[in-house]
PDB file of N, CA and C in Angstrom:
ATOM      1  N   UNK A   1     -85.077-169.950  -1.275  1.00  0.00           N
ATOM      2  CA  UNK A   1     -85.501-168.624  -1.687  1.00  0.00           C
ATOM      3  C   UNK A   1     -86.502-168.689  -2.830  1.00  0.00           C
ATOM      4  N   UNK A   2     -86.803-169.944  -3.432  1.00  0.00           N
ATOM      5  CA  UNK A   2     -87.491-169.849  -4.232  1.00  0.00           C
ATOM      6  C   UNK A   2     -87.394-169.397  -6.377  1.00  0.00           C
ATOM      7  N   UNK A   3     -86.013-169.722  -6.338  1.00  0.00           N
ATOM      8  CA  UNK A   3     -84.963-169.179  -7.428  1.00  0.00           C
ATOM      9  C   UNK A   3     -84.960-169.870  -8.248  1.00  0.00           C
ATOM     10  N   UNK A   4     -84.786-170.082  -9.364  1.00  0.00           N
ATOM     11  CA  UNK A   4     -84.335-171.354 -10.323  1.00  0.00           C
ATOM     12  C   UNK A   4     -82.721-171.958 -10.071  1.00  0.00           C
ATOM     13  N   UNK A   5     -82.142-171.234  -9.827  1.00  0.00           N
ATOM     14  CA  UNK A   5     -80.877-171.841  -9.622  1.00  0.00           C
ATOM     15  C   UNK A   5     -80.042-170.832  -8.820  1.00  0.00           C
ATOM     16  N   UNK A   6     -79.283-171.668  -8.245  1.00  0.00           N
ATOM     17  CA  UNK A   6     -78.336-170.505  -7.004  1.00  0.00           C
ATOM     18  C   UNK A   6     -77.282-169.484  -7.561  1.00  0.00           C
ATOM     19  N   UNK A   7     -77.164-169.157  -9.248  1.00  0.00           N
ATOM     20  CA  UNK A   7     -76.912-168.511  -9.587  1.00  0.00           C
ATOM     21  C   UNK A   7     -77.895-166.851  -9.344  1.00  0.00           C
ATOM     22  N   UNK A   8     -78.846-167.403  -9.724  1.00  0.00           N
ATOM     23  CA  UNK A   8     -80.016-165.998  -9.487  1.00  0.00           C
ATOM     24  C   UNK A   8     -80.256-165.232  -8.348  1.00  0.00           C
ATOM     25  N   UNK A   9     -80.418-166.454  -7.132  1.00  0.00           N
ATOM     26  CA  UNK A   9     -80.283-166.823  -5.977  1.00  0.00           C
ATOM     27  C   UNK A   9     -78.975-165.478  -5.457  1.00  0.00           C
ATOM     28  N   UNK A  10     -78.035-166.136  -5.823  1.00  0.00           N
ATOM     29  CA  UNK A  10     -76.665-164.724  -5.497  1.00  0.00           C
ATOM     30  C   UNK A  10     -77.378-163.326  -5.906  1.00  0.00           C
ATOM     31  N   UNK A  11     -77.722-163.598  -7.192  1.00  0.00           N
ATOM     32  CA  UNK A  11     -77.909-162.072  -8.361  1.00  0.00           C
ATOM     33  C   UNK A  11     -78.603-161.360  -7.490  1.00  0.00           C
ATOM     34  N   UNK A  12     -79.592-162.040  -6.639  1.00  0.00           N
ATOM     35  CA  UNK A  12     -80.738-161.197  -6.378  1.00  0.00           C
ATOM     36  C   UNK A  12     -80.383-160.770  -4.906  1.00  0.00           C
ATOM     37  N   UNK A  13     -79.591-161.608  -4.094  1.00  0.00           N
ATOM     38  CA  UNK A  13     -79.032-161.398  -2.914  1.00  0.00           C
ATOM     39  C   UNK A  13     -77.920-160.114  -2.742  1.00  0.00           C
ATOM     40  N   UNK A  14     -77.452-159.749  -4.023  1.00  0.00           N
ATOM     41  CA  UNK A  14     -76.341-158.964  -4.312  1.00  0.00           C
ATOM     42  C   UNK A  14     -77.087-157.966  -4.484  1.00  0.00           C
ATOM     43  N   UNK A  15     -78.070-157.850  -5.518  1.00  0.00           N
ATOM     44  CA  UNK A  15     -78.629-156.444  -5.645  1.00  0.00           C
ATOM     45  C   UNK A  15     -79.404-156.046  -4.182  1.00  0.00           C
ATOM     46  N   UNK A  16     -80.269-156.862  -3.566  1.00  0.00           N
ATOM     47  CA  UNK A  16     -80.685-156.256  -2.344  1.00  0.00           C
ATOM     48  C   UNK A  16     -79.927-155.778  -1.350  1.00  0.00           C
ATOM     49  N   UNK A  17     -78.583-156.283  -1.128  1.00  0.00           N
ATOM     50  CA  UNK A  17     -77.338-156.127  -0.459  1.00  0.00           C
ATOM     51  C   UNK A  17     -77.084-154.914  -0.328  1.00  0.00           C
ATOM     52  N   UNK A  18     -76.985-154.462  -2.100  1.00  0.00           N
ATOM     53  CA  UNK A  18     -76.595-152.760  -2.980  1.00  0.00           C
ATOM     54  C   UNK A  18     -77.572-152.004  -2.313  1.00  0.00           C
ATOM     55  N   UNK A  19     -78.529-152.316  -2.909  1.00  0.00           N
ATOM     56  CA  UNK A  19     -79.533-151.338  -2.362  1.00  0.00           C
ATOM     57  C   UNK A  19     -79.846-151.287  -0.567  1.00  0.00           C
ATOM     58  N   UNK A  20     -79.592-152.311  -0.006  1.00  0.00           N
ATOM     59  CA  UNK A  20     -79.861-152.010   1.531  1.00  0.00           C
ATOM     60  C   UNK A  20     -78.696-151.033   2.016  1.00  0.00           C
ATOM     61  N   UNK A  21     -77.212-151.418   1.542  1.00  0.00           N
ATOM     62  CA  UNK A  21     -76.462-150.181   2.071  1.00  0.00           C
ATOM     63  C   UNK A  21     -76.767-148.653   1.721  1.00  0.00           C
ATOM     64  N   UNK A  22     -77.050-148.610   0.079  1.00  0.00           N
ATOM     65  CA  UNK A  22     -77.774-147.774   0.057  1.00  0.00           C
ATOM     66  C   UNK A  22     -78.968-146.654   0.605  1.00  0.00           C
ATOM     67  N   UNK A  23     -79.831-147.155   1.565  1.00  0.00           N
ATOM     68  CA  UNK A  23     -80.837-146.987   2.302  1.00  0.00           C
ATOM     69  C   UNK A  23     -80.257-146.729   3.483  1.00  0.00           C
ATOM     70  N   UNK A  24     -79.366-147.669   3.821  1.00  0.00           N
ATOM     71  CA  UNK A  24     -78.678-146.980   5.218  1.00  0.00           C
ATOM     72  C   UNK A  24     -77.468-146.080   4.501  1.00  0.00           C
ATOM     73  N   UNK A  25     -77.304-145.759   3.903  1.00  0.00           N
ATOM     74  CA  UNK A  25     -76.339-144.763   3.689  1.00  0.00           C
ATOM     75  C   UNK A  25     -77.260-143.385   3.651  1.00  0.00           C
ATOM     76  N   UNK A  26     -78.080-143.435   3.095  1.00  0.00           N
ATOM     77  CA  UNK A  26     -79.279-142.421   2.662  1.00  0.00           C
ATOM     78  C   UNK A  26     -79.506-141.604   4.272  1.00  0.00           C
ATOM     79  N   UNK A  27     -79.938-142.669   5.215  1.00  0.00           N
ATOM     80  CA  UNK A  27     -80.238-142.626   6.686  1.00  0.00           C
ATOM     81  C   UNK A  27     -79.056-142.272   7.545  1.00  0.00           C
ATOM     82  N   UNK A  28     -78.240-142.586   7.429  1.00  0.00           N
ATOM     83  CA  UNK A  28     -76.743-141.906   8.073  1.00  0.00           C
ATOM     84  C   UNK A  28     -76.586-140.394   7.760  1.00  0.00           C
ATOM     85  N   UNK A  29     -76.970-140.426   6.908  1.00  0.00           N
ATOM     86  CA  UNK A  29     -77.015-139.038   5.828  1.00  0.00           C
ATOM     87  C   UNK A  29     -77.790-138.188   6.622  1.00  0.00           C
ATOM     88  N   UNK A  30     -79.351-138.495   7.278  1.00  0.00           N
ATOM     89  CA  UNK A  30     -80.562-137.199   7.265  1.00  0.00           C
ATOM     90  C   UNK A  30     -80.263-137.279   8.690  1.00  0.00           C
ATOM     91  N   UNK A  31     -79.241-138.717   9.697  1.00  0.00           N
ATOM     92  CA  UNK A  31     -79.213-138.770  10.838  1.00  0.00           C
ATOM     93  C   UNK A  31     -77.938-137.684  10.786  1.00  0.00           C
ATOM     94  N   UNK A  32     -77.319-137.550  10.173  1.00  0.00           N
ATOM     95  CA  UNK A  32     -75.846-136.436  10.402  1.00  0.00           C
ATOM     96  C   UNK A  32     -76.489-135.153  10.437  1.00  0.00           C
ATOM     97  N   UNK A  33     -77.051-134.791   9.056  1.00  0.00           N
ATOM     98  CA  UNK A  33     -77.828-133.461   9.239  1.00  0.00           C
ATOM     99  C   UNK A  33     -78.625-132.834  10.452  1.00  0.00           C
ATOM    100  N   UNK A  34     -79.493-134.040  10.598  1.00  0.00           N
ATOM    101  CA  UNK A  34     -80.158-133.528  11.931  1.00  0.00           C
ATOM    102  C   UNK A  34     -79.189-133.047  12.998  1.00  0.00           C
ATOM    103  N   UNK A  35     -78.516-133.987  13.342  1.00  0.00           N
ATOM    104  CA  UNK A  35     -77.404-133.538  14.371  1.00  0.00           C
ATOM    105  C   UNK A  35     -76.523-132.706  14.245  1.00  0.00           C
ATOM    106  N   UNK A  36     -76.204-131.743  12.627  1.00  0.00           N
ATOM    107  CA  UNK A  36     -75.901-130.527  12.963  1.00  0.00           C
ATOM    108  C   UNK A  36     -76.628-129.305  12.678  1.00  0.00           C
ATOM    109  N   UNK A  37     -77.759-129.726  12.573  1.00  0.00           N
ATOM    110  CA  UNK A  37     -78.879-128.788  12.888  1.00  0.00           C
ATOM    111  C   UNK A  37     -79.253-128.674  13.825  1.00  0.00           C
ATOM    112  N   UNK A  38     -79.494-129.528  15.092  1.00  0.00           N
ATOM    113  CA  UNK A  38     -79.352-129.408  16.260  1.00  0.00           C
ATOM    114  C   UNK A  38     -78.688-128.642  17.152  1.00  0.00           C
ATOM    115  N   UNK A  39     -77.193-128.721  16.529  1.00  0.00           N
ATOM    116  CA  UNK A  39     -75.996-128.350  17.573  1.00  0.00           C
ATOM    117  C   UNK A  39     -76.377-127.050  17.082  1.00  0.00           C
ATOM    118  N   UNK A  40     -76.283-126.857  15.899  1.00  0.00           N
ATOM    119  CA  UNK A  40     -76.238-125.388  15.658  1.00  0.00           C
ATOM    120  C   UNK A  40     -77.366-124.142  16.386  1.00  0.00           C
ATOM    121  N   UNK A  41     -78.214-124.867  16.713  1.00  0.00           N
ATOM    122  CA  UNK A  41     -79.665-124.394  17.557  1.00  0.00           C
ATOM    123  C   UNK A  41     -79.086-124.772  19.165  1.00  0.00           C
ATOM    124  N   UNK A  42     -78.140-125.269  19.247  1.00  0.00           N
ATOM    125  CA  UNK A  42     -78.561-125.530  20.999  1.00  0.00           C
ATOM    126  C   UNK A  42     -77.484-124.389  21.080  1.00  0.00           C
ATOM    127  N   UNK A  43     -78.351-124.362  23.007  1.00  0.00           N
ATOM    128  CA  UNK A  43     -78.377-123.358  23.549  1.00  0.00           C
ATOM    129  C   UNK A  43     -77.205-123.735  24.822  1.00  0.00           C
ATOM    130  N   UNK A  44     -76.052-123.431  25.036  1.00  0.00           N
ATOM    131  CA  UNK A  44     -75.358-123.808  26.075  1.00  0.00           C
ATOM    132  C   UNK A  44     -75.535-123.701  27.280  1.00  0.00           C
ATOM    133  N   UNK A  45     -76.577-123.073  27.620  1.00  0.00           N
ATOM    134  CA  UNK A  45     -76.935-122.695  29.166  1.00  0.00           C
ATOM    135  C   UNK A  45     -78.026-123.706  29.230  1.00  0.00           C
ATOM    136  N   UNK A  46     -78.411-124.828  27.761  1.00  0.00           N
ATOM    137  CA  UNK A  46     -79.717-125.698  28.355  1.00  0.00           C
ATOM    138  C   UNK A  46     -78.995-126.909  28.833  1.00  0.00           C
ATOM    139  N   UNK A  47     -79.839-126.847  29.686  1.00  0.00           N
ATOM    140  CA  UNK A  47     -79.145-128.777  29.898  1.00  0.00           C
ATOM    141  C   UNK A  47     -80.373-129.649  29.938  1.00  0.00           C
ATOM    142  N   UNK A  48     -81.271-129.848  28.353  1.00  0.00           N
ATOM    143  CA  UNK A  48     -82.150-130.386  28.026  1.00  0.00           C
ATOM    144  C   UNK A  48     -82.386-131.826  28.044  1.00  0.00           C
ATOM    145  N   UNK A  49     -80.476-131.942  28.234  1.00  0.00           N
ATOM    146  CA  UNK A  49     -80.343-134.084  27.874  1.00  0.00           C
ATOM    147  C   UNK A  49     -80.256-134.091  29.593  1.00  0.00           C
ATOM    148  N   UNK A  50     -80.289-133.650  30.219  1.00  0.00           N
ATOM    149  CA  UNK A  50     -80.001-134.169  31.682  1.00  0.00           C
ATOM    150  C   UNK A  50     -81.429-134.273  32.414  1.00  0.00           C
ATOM    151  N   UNK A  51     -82.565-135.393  31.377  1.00  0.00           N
ATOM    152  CA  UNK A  51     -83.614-135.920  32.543  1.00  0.00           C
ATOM    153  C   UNK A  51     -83.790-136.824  33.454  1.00  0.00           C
ATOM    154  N   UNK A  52     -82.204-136.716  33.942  1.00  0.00           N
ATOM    155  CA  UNK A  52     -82.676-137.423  35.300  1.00  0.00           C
ATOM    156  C   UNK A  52     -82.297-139.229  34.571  1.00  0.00           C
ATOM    157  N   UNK A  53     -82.526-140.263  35.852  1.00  0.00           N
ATOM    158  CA  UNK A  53     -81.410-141.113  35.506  1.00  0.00           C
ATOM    159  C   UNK A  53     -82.513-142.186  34.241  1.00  0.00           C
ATOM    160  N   UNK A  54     -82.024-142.691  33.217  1.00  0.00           N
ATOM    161  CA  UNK A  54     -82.678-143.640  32.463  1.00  0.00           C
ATOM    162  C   UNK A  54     -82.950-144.846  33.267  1.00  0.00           C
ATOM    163  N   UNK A  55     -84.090-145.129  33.233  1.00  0.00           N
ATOM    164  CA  UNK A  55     -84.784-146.826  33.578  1.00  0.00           C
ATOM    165  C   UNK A  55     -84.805-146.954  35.138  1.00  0.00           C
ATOM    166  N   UNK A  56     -85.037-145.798  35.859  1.00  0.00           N
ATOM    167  CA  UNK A  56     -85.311-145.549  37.280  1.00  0.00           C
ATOM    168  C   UNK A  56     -86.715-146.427  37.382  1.00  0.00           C
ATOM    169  N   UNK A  57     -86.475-147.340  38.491  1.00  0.00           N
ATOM    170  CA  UNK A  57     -87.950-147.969  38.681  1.00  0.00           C
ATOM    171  C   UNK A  57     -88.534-146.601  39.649  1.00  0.00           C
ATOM    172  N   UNK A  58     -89.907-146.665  39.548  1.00  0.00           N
ATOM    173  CA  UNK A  58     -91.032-145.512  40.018  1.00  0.00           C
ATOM    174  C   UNK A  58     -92.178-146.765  40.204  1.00  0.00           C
ATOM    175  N   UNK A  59     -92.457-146.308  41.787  1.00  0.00           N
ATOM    176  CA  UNK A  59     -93.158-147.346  42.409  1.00  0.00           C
ATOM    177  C   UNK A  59     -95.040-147.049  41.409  1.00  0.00           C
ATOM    178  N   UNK A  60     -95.457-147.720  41.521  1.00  0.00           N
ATOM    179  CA  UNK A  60     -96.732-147.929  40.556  1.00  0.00           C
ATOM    180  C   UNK A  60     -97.757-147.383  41.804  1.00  0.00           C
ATOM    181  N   UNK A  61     -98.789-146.393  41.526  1.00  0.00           N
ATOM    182  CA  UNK A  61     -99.711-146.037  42.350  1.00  0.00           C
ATOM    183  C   UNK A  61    -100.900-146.737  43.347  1.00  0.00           C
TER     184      UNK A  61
END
């Protein structure tokens, strides 16, 4: 890693650690919101998620 000693080596592995859960905690966060901002807007008569089947091969022209 480029450290003086594998003491620092940890120090610095630990704080990026902190802060990466952090960042995904942050992101769990705006991913929850969205999704009940969503629900709260959908419409029960849509059936917007039903396009048809995922990863259908479609012959090439």
């Amino acid at each position: 890693m480029g450290h003086d000693s594998p003491r620092a080596a940890m120090i610095y592995q630990h704080a990026t650690t902190v802060e990466d859960q952090g960042i995904a905690d942050r992101l769990s966060g705006l991913v929850e919101a969205h999704r009940g901002e969503s629900d709260e807007d959908a419409d029960p008569d849509d059936d917007e998620d039903d396009d048809g089947p995922a990863g259908a091969l479609v012959p090439a022209g």
